[in-house]
N, C-alpha and C. Protein backbone atom coordinates (compact mmCIF):
# COMPACT_ATOMS: atom_id res chain seq x y z
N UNK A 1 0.85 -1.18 0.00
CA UNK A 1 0.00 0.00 0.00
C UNK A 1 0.89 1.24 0.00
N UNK A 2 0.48 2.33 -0.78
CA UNK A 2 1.27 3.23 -0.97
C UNK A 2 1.55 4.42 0.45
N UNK A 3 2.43 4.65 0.35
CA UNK A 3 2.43 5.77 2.04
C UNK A 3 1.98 6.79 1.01
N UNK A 4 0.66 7.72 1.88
CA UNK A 4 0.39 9.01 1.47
C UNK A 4 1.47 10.19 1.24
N UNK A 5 1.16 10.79 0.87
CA UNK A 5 1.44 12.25 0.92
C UNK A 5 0.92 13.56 1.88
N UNK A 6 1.47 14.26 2.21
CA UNK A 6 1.30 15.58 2.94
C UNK A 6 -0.32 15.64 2.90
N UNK A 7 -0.37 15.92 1.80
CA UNK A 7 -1.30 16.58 0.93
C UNK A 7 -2.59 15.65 1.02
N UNK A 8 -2.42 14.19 1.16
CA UNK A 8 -3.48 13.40 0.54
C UNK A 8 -3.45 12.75 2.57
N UNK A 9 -2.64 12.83 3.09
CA UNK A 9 -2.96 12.95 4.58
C UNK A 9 -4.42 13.98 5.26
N UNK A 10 -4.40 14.90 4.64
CA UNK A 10 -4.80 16.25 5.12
C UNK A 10 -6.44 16.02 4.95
N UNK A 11 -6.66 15.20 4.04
CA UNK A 11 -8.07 14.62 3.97
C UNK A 11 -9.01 13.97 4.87
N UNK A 12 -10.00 14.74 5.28
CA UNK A 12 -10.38 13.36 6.30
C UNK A 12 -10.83 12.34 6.00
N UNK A 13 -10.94 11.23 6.63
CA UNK A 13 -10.71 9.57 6.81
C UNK A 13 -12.34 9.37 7.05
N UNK A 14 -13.46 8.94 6.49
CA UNK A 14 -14.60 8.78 7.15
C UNK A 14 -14.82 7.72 6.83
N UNK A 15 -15.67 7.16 8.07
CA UNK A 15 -16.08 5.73 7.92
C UNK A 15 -17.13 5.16 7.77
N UNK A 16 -17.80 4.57 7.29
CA UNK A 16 -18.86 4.24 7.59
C UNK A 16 -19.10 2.98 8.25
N UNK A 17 -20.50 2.10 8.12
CA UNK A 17 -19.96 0.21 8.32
C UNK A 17 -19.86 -0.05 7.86
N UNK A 18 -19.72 0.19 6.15
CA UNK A 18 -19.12 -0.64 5.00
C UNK A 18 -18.00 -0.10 4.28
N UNK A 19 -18.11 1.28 4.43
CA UNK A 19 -17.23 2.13 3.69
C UNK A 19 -16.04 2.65 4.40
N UNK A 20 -15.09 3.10 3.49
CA UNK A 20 -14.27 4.13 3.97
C UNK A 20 -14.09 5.58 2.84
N UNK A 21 -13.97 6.52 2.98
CA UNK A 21 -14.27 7.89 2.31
C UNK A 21 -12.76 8.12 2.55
N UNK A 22 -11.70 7.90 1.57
CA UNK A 22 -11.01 8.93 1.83
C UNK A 22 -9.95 9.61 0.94
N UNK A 23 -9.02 10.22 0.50
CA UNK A 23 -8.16 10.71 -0.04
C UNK A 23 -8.02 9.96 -1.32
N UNK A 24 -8.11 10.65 -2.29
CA UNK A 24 -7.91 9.60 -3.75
C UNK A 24 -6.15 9.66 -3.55
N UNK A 25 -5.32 8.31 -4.53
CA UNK A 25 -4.29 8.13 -4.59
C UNK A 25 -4.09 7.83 -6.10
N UNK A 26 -3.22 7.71 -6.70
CA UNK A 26 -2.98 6.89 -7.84
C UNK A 26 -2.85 5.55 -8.17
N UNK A 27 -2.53 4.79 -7.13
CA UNK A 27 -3.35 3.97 -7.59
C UNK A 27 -4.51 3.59 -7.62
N UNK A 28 -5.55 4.80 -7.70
CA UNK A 28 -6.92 4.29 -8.00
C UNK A 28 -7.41 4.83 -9.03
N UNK A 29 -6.14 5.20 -10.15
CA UNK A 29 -6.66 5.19 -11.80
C UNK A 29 -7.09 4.19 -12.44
N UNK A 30 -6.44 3.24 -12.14
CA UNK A 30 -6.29 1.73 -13.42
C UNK A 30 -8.30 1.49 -12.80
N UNK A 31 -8.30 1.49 -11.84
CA UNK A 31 -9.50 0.68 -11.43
C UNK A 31 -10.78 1.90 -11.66
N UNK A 32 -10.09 3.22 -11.52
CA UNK A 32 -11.63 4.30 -11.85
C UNK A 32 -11.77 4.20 -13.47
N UNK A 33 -10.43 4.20 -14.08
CA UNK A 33 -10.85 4.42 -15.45
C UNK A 33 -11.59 2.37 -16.00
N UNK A 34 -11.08 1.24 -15.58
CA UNK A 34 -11.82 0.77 -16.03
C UNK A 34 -13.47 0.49 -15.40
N UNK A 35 -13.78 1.51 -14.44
CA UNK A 35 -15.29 1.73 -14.21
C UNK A 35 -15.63 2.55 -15.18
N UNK A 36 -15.08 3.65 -15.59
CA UNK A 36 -15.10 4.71 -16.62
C UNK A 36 -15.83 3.94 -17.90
N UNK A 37 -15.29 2.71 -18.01
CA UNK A 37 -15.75 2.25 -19.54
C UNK A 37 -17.28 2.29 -19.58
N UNK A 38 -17.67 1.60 -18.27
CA UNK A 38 -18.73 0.93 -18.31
C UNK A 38 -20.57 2.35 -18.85
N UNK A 39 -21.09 2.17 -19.55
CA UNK A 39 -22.28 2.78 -20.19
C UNK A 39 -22.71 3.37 -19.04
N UNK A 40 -23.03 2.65 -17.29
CA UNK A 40 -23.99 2.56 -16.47
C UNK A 40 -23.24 3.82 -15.76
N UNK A 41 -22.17 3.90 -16.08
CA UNK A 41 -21.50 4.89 -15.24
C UNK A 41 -21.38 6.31 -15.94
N UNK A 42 -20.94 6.24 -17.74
CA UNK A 42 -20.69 7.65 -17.95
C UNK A 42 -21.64 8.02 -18.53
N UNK A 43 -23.13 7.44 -19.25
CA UNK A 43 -24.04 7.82 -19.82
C UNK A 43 -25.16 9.24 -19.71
N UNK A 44 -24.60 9.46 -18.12
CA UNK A 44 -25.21 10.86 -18.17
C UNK A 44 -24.33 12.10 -17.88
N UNK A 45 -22.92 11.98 -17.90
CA UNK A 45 -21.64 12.32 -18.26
C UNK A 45 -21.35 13.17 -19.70
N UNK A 46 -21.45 11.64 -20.44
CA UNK A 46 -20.81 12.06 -21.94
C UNK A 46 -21.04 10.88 -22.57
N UNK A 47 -21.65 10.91 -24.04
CA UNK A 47 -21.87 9.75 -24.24
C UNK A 47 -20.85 8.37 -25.06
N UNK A 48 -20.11 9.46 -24.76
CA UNK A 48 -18.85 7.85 -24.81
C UNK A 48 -17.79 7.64 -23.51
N UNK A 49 -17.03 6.47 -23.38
CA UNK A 49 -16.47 6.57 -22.31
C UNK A 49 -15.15 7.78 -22.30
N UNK A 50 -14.81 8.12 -21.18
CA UNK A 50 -13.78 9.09 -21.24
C UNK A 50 -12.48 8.39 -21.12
N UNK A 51 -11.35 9.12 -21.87
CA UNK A 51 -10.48 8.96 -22.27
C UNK A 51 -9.31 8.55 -21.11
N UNK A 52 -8.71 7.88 -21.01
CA UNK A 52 -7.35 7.51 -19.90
C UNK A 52 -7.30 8.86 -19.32
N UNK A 53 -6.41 9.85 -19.97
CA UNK A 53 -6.28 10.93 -19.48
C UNK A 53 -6.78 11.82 -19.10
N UNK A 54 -8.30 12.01 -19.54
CA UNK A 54 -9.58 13.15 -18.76
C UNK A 54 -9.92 11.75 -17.69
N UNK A 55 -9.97 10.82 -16.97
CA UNK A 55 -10.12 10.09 -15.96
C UNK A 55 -8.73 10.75 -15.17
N UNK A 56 -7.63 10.65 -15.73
CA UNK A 56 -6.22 10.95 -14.64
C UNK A 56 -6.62 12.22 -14.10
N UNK A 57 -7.38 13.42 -15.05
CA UNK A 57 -7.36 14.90 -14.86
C UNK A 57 -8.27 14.58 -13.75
N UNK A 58 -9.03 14.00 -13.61
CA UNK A 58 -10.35 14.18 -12.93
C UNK A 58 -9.80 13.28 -11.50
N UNK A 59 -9.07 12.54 -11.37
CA UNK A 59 -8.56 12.18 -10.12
C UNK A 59 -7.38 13.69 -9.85
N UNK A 60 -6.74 14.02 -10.46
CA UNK A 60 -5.74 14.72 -9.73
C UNK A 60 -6.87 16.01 -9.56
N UNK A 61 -7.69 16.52 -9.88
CA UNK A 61 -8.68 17.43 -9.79
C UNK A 61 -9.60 16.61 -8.47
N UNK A 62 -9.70 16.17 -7.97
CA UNK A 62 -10.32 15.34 -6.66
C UNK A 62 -9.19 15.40 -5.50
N UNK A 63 -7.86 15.05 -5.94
CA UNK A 63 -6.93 15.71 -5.07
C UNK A 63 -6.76 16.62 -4.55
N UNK A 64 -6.51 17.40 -5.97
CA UNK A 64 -6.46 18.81 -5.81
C UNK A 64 -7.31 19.79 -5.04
N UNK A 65 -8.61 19.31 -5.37
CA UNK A 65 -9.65 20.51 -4.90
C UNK A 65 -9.62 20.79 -3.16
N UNK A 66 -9.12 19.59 -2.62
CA UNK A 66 -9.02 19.36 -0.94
C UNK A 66 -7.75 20.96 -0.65
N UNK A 67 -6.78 20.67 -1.27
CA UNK A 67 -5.63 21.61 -1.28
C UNK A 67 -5.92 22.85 -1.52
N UNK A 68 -6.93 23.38 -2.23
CA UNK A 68 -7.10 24.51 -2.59
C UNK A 68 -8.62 24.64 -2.00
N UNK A 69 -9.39 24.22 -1.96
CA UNK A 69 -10.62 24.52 -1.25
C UNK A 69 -10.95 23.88 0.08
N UNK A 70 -9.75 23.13 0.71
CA UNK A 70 -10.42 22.51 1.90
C UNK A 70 -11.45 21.70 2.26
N UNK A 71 -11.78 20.99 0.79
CA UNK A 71 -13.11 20.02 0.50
C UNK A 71 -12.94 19.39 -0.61
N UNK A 72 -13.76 18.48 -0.93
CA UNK A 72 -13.64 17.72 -2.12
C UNK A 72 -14.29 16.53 -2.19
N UNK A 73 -13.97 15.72 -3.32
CA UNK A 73 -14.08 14.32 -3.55
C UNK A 73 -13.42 13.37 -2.49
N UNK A 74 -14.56 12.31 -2.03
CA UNK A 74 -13.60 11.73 -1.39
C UNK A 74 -13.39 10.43 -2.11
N UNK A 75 -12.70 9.21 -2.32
CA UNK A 75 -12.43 8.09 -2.86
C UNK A 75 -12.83 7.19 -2.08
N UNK A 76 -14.55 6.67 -2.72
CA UNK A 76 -14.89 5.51 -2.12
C UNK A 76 -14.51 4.09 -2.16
N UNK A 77 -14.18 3.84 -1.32
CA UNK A 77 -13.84 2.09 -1.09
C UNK A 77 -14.37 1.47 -0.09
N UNK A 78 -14.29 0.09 -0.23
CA UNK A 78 -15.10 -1.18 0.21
C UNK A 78 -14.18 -1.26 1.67
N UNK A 79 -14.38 -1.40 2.69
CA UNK A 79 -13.72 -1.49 3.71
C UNK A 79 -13.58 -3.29 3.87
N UNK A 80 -14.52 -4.38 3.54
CA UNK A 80 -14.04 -5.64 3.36
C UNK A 80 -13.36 -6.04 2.57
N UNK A 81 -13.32 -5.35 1.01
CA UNK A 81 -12.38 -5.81 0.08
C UNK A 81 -11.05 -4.76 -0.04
N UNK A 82 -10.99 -3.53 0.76
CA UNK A 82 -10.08 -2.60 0.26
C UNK A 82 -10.31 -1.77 -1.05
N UNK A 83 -11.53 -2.55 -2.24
CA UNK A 83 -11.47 -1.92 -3.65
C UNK A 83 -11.91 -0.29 -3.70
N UNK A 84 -12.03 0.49 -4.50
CA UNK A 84 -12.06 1.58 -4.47
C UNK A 84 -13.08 1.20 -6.00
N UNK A 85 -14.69 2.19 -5.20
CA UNK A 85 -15.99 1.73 -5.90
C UNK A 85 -16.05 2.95 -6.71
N UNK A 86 -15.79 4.06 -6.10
CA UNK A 86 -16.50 5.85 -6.83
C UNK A 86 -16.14 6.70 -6.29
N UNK A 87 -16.47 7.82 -6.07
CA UNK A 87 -16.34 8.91 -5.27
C UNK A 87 -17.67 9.63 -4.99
N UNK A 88 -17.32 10.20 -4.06
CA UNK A 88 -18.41 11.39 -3.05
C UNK A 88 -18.18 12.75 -2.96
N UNK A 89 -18.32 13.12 -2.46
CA UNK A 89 -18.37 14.57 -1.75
C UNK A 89 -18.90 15.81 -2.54
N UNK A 90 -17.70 17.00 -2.71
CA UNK A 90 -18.32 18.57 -2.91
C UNK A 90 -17.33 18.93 -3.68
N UNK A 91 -18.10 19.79 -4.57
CA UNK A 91 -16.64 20.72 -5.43
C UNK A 91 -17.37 22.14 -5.79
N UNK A 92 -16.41 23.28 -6.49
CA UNK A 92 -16.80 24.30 -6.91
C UNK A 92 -15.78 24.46 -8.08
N UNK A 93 -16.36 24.11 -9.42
CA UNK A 93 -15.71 24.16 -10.52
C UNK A 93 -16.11 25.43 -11.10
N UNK A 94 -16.96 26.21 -10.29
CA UNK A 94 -16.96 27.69 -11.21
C UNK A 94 -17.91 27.60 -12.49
N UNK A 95 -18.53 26.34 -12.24
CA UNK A 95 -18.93 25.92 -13.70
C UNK A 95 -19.87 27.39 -14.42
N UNK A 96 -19.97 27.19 -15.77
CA UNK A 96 -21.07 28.10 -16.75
C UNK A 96 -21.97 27.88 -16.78
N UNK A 97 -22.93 28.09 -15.97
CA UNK A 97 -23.95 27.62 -15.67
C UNK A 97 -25.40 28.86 -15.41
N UNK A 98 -26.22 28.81 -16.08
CA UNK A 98 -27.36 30.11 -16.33
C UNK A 98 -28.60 29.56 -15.66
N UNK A 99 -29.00 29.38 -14.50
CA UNK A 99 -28.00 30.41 -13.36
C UNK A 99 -26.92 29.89 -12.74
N UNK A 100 -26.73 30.76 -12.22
CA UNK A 100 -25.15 30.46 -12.10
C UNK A 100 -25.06 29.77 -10.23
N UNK A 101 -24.95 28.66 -10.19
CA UNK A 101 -24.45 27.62 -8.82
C UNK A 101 -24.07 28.83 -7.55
N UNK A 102 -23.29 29.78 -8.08
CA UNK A 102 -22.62 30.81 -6.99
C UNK A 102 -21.56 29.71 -6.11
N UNK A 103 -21.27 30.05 -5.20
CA UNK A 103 -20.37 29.51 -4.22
C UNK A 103 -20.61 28.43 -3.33
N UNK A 104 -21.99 27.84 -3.68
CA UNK A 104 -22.77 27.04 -3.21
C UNK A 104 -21.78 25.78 -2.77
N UNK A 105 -21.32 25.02 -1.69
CA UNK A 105 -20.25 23.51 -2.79
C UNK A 105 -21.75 22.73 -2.86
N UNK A 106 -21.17 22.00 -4.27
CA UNK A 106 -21.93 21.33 -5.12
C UNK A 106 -21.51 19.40 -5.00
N UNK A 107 -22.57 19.10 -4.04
CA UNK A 107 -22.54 17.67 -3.78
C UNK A 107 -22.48 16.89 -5.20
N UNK A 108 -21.75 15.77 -5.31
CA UNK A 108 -21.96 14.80 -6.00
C UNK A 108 -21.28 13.48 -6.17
N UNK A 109 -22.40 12.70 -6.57
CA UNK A 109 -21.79 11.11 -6.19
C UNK A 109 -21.98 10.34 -7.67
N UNK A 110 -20.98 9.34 -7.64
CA UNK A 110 -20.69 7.99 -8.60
C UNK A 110 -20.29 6.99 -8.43
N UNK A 111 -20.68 6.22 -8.98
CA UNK A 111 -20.00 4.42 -7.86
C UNK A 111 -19.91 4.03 -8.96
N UNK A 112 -19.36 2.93 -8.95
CA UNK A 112 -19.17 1.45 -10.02
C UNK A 112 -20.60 1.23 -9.92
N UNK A 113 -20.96 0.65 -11.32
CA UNK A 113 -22.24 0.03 -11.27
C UNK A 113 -22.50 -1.37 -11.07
N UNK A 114 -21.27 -1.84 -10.90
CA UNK A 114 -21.49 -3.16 -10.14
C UNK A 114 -21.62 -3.13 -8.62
N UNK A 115 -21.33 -2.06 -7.67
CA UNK A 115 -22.32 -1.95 -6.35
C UNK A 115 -23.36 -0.87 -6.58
N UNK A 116 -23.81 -0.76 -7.06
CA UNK A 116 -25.02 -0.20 -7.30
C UNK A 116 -26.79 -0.91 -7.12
N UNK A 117 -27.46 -0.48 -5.71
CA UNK A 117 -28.51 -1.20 -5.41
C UNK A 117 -27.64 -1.90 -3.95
N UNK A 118 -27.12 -1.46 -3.49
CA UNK A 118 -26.32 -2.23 -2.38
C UNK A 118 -26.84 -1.29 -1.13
N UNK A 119 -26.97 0.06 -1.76
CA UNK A 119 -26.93 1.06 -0.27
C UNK A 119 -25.74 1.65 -0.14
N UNK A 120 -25.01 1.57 -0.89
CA UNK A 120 -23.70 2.35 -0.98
C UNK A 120 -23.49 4.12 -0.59
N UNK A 121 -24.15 4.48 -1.87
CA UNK A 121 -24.28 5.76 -2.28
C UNK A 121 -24.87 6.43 -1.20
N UNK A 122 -26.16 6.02 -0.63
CA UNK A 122 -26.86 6.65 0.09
C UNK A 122 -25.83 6.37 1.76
N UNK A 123 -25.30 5.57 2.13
CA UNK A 123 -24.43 5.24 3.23
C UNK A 123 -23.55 6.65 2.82
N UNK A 124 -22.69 6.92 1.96
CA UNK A 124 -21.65 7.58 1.71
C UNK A 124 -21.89 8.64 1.90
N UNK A 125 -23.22 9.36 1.06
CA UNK A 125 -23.66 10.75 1.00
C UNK A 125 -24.11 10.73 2.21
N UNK A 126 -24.86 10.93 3.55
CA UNK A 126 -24.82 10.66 4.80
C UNK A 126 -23.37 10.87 5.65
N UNK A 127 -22.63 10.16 5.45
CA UNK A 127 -21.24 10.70 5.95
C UNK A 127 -20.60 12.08 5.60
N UNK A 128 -21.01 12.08 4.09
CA UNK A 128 -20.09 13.78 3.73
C UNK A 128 -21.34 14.71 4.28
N UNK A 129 -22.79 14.33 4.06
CA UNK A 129 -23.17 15.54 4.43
C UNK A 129 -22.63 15.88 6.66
N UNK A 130 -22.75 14.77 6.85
CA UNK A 130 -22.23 14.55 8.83
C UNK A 130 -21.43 15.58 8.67
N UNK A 131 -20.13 15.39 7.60
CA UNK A 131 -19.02 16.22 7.84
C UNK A 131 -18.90 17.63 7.23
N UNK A 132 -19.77 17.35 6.27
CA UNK A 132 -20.03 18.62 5.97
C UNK A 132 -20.82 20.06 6.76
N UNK A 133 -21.93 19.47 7.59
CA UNK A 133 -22.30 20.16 8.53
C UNK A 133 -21.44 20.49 9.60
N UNK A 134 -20.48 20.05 9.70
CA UNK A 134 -19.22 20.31 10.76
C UNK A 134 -18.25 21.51 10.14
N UNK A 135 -18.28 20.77 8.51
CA UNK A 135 -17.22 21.73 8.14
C UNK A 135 -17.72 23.10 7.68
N UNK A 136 -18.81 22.98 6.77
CA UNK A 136 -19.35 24.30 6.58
C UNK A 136 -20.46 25.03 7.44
N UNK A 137 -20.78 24.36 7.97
CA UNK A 137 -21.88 25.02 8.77
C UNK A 137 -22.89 25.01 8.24
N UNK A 138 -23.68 25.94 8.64
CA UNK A 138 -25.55 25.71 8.11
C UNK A 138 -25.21 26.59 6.97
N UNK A 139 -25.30 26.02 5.73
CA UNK A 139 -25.14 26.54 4.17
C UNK A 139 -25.96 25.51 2.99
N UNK A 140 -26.51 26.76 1.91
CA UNK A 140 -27.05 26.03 0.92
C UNK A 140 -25.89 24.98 0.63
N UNK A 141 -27.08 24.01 -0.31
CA UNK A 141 -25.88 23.07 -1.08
C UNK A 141 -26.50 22.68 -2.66
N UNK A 142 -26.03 22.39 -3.82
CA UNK A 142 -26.42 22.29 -4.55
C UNK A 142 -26.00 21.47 -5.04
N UNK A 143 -27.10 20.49 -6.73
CA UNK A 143 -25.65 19.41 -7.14
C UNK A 143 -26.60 19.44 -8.52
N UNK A 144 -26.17 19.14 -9.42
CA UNK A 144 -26.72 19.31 -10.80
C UNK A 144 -26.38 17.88 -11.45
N UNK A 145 -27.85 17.26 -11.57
CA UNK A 145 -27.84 16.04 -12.37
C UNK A 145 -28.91 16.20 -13.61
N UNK A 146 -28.43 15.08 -14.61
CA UNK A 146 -29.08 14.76 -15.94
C UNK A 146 -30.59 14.58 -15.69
N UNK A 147 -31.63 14.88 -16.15
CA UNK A 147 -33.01 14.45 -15.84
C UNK A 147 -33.19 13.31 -16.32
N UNK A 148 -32.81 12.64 -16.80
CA UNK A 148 -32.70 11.00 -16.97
C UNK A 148 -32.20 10.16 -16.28
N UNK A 149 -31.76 10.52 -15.42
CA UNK A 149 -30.87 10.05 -14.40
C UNK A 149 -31.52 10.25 -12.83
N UNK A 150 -32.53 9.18 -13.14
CA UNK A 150 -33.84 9.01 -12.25
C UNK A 150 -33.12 8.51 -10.70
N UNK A 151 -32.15 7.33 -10.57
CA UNK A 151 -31.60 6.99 -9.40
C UNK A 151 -31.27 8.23 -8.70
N UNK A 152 -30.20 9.05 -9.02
CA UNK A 152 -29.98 10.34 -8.60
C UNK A 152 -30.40 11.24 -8.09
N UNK A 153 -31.90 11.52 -8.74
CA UNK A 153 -32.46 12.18 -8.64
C UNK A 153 -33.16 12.17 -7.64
N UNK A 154 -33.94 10.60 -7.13
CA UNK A 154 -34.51 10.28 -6.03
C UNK A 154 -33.17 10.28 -5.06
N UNK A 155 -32.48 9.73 -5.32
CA UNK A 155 -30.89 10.30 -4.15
C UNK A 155 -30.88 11.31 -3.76
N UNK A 156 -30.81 12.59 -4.49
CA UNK A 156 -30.85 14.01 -3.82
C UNK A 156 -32.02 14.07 -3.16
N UNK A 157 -33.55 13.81 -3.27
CA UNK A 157 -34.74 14.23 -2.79
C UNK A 157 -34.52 13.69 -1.67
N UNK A 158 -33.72 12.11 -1.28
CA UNK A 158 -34.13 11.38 0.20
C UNK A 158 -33.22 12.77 0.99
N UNK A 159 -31.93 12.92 0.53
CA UNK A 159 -31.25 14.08 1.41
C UNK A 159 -31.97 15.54 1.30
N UNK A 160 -32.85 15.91 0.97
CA UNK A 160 -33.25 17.36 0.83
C UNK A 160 -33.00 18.22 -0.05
N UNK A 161 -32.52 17.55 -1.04
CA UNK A 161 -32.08 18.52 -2.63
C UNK A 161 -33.95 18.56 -3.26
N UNK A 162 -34.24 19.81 -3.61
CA UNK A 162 -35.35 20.20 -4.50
C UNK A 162 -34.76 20.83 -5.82
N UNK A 163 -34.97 20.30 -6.89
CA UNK A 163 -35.26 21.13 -7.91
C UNK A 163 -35.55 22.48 -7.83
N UNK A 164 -34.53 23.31 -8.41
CA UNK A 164 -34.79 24.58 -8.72
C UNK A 164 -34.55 25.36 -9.85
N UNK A 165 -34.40 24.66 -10.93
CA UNK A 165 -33.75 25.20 -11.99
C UNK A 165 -33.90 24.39 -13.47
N UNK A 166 -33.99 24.28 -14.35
CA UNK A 166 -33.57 23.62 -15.11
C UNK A 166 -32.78 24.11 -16.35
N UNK A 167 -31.68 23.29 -16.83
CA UNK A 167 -30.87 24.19 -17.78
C UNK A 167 -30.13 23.44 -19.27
N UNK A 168 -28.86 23.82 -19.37
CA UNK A 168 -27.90 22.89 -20.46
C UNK A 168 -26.41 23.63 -19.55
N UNK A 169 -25.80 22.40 -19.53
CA UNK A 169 -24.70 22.32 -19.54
C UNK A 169 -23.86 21.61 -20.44
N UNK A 170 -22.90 22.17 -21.13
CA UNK A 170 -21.94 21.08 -22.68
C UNK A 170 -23.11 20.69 -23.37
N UNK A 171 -24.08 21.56 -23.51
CA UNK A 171 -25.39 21.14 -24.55
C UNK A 171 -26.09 19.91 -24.15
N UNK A 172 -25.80 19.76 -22.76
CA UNK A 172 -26.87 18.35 -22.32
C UNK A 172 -27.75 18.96 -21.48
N UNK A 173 -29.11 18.57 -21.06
CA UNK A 173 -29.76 19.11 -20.07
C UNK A 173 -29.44 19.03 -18.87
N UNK A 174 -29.41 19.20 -17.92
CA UNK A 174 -29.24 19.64 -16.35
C UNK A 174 -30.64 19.86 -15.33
N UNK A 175 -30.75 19.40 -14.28
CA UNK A 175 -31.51 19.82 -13.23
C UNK A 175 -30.34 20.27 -12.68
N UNK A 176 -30.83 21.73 -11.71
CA UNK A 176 -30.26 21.96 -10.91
C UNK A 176 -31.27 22.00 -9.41
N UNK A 177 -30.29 21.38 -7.98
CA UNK A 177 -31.25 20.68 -7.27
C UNK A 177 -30.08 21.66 -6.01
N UNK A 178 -31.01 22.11 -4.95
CA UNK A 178 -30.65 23.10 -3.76
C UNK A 178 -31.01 22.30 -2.35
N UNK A 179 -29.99 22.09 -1.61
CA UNK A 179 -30.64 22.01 -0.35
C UNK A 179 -30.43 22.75 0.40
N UNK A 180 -31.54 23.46 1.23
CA UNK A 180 -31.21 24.82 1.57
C UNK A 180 -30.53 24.74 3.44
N UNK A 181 -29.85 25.63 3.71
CA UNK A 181 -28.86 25.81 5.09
C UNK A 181 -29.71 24.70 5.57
N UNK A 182 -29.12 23.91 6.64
CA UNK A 182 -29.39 23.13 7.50
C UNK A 182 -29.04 23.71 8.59
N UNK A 183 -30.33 23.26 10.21
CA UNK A 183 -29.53 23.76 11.04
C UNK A 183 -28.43 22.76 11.91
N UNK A 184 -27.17 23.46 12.35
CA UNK A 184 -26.36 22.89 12.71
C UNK A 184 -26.88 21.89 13.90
């Protein structure tokens, strides 16, 4: 197992009873990008699979964002097998977006679709929001999914995301979904 880094230390460690949430590494390219292939995973993404290298960008951008925003993606894995399933958490990509997200961090989740229907996702999102109420305090939150992308969608509603928007992003449609301050 690889010894962390400074940087990928600085992440917090969350647990769940099945999961562990924490710091992406490199070696969890080979295994995100061949989830990457799979239809079940990038279909409301992009409609082909993404390339080796926009998968590498998008892990070192999950790294990264912890370093520069103090939040992020966390790298889900199986705490009985060690495997590394998807990721969780929050980002602020600034995206182009009419209207525009603002400073909101913007929840969002993806797993392998081979644990998918397990209880995964919903275990995971539960932990970041725990920590998220610690870390940000009582603040909107927002997360923008495909309207075809019905699992999701009921995902955000069990946590308190409502629809507020609807749009295009990269010329695909978008819901945009708010959950408003929580109290601490």
């Amino acid at each position: 197992m690889p010894v962390p880094s400074a940087s990928l230390s600085a992440v917090p460690v969350l647990e769940t009873e099945r999961l562990r949430l924490r710091g992406f590494r490199a070696d969890d390219f080979d295994t995100w990008f061949a989830i990457s292939r799979h239809i079940d995973y990038h279909r409301y993404f992009t409609p082909e699979p993404m390339p080796a290298e926009e998968v590498w960008k998008l892990l070192l951008r999950s790294a990264g964002h912890w370093a520069v925003m103090g939040y992020g993606f966390w790298a889900v894995e199986e705490k009985a097998s060690g495997r590394f399933v998807g990721g969780i958490g929050f980002l602020n990509l600034k995206r182009d977006i009419d209207p525009p997200l603002g400073e909101a961090p913007e929840m969002g989740w993806v797993l392998d679709p081979a644990v998918h229907g397990r209880g995964y996702a919903s275990e995971g999102v539960t932990a970041a929001l725990e920590w998220a109420t610690g870390h940000f305090g009582p603040k909107r939150m927002v997360c923008i999914i495909h309207p075809d992308n019905v699992p999701s969608l009921k995902m955000a509603a069990r946590f308190g995301f409502h629809e507020y928007a609807r749009s295009t992003y990269h010329g695909a449609p978008i819901v945009l979904l708010e959950r408003p301050a929580q109290p601490a």
